[in-house]
N, C-alpha and C. Protein backbone atom coordinates (compact mmCIF):
# COMPACT_ATOMS: atom_id res chain seq x y z
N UNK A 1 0.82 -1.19 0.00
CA UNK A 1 0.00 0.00 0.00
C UNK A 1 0.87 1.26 0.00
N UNK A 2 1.82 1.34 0.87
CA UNK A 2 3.02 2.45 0.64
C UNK A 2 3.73 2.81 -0.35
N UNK A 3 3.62 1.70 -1.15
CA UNK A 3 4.47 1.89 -2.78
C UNK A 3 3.24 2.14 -3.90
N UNK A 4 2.03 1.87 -3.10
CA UNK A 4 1.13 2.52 -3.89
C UNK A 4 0.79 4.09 -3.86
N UNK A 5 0.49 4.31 -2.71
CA UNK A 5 0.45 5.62 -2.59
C UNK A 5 1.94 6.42 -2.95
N UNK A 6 3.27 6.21 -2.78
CA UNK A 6 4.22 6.77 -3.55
C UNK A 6 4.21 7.06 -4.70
N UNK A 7 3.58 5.18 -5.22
CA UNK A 7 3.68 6.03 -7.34
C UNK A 7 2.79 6.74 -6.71
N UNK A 8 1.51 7.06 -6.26
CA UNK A 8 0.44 7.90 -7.00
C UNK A 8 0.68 9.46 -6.79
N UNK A 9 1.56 9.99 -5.75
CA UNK A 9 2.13 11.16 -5.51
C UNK A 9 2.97 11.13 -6.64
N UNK A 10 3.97 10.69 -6.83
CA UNK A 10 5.15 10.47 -7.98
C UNK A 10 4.23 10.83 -9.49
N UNK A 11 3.01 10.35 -9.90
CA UNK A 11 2.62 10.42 -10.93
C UNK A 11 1.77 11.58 -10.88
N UNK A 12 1.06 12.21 -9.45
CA UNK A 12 0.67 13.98 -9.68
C UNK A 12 1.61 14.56 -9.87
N UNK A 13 2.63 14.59 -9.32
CA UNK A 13 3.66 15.51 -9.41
C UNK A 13 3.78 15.38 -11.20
N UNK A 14 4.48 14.63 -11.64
CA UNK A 14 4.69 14.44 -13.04
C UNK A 14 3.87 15.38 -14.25
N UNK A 15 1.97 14.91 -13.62
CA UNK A 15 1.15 15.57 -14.27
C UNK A 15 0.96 17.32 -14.20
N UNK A 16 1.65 17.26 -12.80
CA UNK A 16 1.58 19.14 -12.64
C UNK A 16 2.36 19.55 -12.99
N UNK A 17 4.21 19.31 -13.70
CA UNK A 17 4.36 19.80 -14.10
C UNK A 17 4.54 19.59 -16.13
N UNK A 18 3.80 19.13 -16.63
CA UNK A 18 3.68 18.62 -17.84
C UNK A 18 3.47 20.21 -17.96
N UNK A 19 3.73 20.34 -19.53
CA UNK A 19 3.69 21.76 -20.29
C UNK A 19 2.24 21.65 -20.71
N UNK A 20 1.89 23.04 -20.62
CA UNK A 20 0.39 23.31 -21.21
C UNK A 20 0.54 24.31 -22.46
N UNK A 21 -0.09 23.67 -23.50
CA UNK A 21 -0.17 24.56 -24.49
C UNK A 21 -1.00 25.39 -24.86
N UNK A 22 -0.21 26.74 -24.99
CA UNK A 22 -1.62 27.93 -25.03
C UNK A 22 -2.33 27.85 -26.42
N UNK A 23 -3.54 28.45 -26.12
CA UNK A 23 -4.25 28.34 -27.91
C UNK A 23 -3.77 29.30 -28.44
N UNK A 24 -4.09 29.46 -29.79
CA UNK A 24 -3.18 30.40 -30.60
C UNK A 24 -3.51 31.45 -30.41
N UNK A 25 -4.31 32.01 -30.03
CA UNK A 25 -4.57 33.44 -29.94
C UNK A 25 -3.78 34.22 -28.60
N UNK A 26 -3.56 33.25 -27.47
CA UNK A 26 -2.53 33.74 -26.88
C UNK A 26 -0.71 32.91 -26.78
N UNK A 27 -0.59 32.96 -27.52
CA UNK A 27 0.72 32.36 -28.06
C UNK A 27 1.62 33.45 -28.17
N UNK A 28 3.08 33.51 -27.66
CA UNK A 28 4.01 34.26 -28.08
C UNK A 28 4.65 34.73 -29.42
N UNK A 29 5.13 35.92 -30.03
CA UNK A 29 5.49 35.86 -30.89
C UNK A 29 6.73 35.23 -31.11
N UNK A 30 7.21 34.16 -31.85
CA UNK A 30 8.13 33.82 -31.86
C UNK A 30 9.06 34.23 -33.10
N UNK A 31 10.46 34.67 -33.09
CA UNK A 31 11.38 34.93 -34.44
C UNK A 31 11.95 33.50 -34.72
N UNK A 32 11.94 33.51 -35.79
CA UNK A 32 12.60 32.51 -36.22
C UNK A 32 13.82 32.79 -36.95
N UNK A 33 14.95 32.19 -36.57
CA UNK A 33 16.63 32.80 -36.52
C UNK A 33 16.80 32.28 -37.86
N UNK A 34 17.06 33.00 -38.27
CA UNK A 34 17.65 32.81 -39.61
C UNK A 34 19.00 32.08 -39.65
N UNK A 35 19.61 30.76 -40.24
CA UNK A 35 20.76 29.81 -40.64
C UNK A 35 21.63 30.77 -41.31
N UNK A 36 22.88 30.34 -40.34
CA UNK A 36 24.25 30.42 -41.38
C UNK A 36 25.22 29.80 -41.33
N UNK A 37 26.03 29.53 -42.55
CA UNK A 37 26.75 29.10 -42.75
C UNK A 37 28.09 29.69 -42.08
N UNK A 38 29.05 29.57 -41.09
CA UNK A 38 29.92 30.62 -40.87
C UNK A 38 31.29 29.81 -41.67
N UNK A 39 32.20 31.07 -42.15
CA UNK A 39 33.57 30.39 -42.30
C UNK A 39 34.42 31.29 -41.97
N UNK A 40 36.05 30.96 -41.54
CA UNK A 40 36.95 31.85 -41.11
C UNK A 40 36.43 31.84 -39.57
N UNK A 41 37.28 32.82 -39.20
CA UNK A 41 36.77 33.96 -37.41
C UNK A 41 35.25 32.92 -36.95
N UNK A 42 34.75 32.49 -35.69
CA UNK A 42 32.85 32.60 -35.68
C UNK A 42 33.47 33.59 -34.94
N UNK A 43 31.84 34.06 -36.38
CA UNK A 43 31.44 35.73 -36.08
C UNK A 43 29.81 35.23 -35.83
N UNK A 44 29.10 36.06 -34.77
CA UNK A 44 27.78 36.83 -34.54
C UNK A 44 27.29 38.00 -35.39
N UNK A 45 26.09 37.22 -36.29
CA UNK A 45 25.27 38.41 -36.79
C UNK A 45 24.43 39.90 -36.48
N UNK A 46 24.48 39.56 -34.79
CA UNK A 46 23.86 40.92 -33.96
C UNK A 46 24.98 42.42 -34.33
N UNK A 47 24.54 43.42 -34.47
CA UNK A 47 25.46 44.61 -34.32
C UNK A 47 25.90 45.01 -35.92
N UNK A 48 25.57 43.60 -36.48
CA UNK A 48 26.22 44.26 -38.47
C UNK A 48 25.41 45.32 -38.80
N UNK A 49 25.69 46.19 -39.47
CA UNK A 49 24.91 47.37 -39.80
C UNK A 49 24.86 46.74 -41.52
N UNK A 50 23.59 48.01 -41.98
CA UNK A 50 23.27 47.52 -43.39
C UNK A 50 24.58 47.89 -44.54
N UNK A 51 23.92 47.23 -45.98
CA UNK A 51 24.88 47.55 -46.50
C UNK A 51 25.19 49.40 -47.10
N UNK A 52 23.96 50.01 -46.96
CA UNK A 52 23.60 51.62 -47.59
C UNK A 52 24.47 52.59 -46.38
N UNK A 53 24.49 51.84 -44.65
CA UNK A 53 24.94 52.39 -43.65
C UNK A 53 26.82 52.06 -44.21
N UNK A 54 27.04 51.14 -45.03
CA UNK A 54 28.55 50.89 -45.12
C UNK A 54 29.01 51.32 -45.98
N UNK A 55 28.26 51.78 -47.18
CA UNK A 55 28.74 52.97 -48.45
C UNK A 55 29.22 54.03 -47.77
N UNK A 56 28.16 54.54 -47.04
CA UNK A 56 28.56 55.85 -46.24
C UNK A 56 29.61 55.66 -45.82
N UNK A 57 29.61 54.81 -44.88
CA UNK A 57 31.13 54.72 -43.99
C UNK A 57 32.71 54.79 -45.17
N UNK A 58 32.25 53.67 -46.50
CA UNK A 58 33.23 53.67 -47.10
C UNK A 58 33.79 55.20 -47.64
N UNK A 59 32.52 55.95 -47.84
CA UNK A 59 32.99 57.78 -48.56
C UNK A 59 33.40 58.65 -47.89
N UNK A 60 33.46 58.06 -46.38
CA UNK A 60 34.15 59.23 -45.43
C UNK A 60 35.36 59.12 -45.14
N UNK A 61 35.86 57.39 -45.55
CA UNK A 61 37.23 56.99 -45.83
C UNK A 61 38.14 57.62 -46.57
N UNK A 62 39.56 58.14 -46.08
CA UNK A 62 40.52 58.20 -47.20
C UNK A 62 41.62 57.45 -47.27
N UNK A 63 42.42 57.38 -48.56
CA UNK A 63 43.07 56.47 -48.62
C UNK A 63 44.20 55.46 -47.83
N UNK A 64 44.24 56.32 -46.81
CA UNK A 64 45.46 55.42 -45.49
C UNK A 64 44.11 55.21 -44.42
N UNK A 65 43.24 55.64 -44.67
CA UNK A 65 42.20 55.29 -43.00
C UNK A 65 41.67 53.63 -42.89
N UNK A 66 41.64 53.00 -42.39
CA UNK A 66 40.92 51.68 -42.18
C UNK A 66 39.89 51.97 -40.70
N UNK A 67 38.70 50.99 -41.00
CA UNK A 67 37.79 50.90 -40.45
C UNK A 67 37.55 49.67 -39.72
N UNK A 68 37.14 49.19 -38.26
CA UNK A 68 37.18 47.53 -38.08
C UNK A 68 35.55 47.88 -37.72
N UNK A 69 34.95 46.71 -38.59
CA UNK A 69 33.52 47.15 -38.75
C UNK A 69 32.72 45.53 -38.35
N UNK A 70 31.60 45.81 -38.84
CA UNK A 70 30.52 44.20 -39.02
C UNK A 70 29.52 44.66 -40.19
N UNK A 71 29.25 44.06 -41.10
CA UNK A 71 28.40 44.63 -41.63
C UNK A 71 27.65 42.99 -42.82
N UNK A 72 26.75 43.60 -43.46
CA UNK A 72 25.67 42.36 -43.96
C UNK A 72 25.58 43.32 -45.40
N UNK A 73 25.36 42.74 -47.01
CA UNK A 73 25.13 42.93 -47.69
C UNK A 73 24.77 41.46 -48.56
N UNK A 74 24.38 41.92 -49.89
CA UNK A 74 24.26 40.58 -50.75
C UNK A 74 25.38 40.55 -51.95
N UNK A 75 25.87 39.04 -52.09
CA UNK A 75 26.88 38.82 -52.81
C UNK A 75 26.58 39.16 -54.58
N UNK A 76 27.19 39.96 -55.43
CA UNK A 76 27.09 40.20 -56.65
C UNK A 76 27.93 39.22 -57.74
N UNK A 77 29.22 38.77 -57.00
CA UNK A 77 29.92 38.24 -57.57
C UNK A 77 31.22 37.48 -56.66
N UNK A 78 31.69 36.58 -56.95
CA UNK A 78 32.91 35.43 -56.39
C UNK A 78 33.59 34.66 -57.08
N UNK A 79 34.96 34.48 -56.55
CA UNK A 79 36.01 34.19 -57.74
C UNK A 79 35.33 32.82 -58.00
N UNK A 80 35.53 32.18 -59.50
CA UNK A 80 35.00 31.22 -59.66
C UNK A 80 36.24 30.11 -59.58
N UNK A 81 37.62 30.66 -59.51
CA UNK A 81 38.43 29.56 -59.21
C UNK A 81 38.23 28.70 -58.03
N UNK A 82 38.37 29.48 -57.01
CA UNK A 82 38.52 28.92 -55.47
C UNK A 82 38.02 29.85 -54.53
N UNK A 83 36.97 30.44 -54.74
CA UNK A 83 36.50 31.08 -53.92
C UNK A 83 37.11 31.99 -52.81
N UNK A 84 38.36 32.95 -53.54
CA UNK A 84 39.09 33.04 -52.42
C UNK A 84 39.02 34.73 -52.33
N UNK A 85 37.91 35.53 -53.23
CA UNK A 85 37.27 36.65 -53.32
C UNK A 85 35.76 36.59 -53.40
N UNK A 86 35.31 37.75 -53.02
CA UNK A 86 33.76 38.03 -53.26
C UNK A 86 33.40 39.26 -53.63
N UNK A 87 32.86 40.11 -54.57
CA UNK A 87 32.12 41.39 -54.29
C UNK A 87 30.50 41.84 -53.93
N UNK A 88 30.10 42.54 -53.39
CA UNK A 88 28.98 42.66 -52.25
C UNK A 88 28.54 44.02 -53.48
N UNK A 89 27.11 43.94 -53.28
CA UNK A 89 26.28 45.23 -53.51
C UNK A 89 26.20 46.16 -52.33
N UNK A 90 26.41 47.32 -52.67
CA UNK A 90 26.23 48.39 -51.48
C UNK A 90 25.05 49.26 -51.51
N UNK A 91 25.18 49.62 -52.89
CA UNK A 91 23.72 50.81 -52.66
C UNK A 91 24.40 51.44 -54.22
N UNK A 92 23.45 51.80 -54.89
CA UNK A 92 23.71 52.73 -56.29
C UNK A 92 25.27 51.99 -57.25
N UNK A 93 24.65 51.13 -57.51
CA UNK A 93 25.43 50.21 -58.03
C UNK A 93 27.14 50.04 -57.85
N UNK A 94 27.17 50.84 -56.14
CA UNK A 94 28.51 50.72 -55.71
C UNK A 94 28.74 49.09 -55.16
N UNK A 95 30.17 48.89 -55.15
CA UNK A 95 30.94 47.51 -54.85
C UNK A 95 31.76 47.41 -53.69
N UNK A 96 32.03 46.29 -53.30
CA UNK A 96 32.94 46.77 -52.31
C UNK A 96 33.99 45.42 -52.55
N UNK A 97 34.90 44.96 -52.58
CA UNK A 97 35.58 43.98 -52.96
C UNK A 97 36.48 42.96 -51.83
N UNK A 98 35.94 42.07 -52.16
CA UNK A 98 36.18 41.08 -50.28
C UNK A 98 37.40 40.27 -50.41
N UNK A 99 38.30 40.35 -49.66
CA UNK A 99 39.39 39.62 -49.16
C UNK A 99 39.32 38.44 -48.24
N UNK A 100 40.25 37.33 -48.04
CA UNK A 100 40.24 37.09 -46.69
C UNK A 100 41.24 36.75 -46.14
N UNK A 101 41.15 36.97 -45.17
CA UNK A 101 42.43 37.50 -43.78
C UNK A 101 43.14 36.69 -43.88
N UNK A 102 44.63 36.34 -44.60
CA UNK A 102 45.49 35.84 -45.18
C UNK A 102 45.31 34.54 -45.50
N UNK A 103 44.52 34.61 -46.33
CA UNK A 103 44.19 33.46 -47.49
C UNK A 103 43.22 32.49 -46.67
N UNK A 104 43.00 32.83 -45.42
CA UNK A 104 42.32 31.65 -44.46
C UNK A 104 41.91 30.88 -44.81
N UNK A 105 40.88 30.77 -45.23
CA UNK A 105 39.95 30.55 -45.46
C UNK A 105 39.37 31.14 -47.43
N UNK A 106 37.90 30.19 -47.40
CA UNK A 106 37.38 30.56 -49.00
C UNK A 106 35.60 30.71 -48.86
N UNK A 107 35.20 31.05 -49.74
CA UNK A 107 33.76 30.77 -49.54
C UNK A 107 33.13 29.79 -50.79
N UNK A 108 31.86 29.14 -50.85
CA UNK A 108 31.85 28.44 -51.72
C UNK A 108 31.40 29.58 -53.08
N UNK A 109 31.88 28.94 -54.44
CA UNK A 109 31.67 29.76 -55.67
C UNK A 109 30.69 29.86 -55.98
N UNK A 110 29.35 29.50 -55.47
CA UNK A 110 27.90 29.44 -56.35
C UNK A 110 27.00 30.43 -55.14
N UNK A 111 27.62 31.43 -54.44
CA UNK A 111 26.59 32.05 -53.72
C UNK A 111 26.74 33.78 -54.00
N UNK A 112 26.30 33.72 -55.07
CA UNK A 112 25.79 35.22 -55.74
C UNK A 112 24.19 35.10 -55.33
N UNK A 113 24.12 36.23 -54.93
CA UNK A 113 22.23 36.34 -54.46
C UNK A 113 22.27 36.42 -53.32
N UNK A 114 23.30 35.67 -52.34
CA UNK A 114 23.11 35.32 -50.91
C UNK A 114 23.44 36.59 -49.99
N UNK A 115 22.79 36.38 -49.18
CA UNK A 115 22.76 37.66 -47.84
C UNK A 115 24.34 37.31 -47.31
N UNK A 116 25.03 37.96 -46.91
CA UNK A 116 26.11 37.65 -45.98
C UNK A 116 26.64 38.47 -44.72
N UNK A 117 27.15 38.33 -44.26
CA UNK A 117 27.53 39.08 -42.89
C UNK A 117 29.41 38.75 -43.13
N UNK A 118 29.76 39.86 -42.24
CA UNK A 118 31.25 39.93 -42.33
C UNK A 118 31.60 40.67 -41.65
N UNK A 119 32.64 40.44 -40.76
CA UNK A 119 34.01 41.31 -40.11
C UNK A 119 34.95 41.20 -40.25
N UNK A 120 35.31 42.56 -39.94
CA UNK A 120 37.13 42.69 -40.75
C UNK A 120 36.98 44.25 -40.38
N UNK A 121 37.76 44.61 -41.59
CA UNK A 121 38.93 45.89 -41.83
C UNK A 121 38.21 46.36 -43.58
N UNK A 122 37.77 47.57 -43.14
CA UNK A 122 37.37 48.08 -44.61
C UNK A 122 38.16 49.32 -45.09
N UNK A 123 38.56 49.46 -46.11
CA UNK A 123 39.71 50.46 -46.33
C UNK A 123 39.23 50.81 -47.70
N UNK A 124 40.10 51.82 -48.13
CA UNK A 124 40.10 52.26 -50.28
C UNK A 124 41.22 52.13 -50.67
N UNK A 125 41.75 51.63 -51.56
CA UNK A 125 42.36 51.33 -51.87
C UNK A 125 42.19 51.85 -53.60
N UNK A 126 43.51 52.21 -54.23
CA UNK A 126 43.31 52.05 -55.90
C UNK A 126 43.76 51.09 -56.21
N UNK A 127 42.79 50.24 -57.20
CA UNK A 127 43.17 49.13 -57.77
C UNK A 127 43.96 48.86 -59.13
N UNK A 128 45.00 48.02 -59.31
CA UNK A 128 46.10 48.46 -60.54
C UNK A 128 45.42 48.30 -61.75
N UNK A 129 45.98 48.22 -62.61
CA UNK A 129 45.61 47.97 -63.90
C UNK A 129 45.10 46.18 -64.00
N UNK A 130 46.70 45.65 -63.69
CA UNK A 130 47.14 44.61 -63.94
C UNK A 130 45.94 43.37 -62.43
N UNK A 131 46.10 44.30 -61.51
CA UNK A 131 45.04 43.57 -60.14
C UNK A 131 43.49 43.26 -60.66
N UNK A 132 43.09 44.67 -61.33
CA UNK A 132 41.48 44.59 -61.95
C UNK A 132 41.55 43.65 -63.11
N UNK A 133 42.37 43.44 -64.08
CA UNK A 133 42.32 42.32 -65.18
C UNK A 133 42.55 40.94 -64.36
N UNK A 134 43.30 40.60 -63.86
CA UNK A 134 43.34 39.17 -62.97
C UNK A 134 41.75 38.67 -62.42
N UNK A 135 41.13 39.89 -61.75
CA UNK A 135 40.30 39.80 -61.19
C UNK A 135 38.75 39.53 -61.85
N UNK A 136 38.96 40.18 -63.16
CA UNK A 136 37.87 39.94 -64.44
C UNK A 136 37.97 38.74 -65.13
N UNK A 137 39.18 38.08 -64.94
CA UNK A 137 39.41 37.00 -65.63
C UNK A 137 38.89 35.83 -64.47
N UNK A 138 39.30 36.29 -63.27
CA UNK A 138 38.44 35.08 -62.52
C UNK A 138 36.42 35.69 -62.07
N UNK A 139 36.47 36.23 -62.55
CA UNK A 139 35.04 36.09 -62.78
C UNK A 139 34.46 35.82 -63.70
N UNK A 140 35.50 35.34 -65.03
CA UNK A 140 34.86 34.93 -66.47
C UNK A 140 34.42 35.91 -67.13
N UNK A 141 34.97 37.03 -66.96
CA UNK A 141 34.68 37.93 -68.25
C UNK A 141 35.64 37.88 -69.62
N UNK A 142 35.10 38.41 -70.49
CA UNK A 142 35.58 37.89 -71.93
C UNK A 142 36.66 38.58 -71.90
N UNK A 143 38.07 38.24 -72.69
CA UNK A 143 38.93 39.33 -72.96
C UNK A 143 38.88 40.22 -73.43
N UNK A 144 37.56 40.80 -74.67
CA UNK A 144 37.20 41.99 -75.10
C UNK A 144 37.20 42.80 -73.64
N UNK A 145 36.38 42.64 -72.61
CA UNK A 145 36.20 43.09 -71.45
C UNK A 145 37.37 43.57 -70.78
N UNK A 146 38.44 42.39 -70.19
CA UNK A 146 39.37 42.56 -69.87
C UNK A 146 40.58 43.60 -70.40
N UNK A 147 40.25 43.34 -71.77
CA UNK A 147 41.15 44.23 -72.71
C UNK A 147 41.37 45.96 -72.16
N UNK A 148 39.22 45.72 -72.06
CA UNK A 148 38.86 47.56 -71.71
C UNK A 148 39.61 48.16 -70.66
N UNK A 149 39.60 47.66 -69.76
CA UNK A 149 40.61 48.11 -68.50
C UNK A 149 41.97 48.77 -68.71
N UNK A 150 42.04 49.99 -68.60
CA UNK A 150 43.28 50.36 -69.24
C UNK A 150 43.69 51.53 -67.99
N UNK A 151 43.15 52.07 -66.82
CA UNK A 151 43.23 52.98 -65.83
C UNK A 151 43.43 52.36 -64.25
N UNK A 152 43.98 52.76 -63.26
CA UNK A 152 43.50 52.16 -61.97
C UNK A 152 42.24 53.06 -61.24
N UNK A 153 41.55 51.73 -60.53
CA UNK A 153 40.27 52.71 -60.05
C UNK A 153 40.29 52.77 -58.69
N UNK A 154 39.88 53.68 -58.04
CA UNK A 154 39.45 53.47 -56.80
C UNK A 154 38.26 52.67 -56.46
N UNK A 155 38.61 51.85 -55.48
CA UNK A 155 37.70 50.81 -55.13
C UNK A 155 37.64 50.62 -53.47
N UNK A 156 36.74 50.33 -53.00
CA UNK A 156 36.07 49.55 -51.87
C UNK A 156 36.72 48.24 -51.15
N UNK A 157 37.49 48.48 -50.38
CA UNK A 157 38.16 46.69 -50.47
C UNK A 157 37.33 46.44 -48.63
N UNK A 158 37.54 45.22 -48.33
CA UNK A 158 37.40 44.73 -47.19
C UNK A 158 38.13 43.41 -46.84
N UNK A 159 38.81 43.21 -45.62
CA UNK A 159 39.70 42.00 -45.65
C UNK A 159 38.87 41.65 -44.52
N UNK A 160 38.00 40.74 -44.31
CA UNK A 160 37.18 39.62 -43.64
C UNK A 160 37.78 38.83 -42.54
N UNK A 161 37.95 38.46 -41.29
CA UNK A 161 38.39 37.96 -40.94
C UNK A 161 37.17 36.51 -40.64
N UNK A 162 36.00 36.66 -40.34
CA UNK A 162 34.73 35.86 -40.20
C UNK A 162 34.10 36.13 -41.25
N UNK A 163 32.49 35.26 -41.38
CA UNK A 163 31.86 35.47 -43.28
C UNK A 163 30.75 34.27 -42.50
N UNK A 164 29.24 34.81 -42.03
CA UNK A 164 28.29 34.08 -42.48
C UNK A 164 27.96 34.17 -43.77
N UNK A 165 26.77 33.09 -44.41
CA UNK A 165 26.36 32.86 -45.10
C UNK A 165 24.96 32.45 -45.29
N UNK A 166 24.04 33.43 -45.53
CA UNK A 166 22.59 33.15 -45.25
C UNK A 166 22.42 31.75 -45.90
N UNK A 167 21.67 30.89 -45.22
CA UNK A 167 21.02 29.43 -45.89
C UNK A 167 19.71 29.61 -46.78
């Protein structure tokens, strides 16, 4: 009788604390976290600012200043050799051109479209003649293309030390 009445305490207890599910109308809002892929540095997506907030930042830059930033944009383009560059859309069909923090690391070649996040070091840099043709050639542009390049430009660089990858 004592081991009866034990389970039967043992089995209220159990039942009081079982989870109760609210009906939907009072249900929490829940976020649902968006997947990433991280490579290089783990980096945290909290604190990246947008990509229109990182143009700005890039035009107040001059040429010796560097910036250690976080920031999220979408990929336009990536080396198709080995993934060992990327360029990002910023805002008004500006670029910004991605490094990574001594060769670390790569990202995979088929994620143009994708949201990304990144920290590092954003700087300006002019790009050579001879740096921008290398660089057209690993994105598969034609040599008519390549040919055109005949000036150095100022450009947008960023050297990455971390790199999500929206899923």
């Amino acid at each position: 009788m004592k081991s009866f009445n034990i389970l039967l305490v043992f089995l209220v207890l159990l039942m009081s604390c079982k989870n109760k599910q609210k009906p939907a109308e009072e249900s929490e809002n829940v976020q649902i976290e968006k997947k990433y892929a991280s490579f290089g540095k783990l980096i945290d997506y909290n604190g990246a600012i947008g990509s229109e907030d990182m143009l700005d930042q890039f035009q107040s830059l001059k040429e010796t200043d560097t910036l250690e930033t976080k920031f999220s944009a979408t990929v336009t383009d990536v080396c198709k050799s080995k993934g060992c560059w990327m360029k990002l859309n910023l805002k008004n069909g500006e670029e910004v051109m991605v490094k990574f923090k001594d060769y670390g690391f790569f990202v995979p070649k088929d994620i143009e479209g994708r949201e990304v996040v990144l920290n590092g070091i954003a700087f300006v840099e002019y790009m050579s003649v001879e740096d921008q043709r290398h660089y057209a050639k690993d994105a598969g542009e034609s040599q008519e293309d390549i040919r055109q390049i005949k000036e150095p430009k100022r450009t947008f660089e960023f050297e990455a030390d971390g790199v999500l990858i929206g899923q």
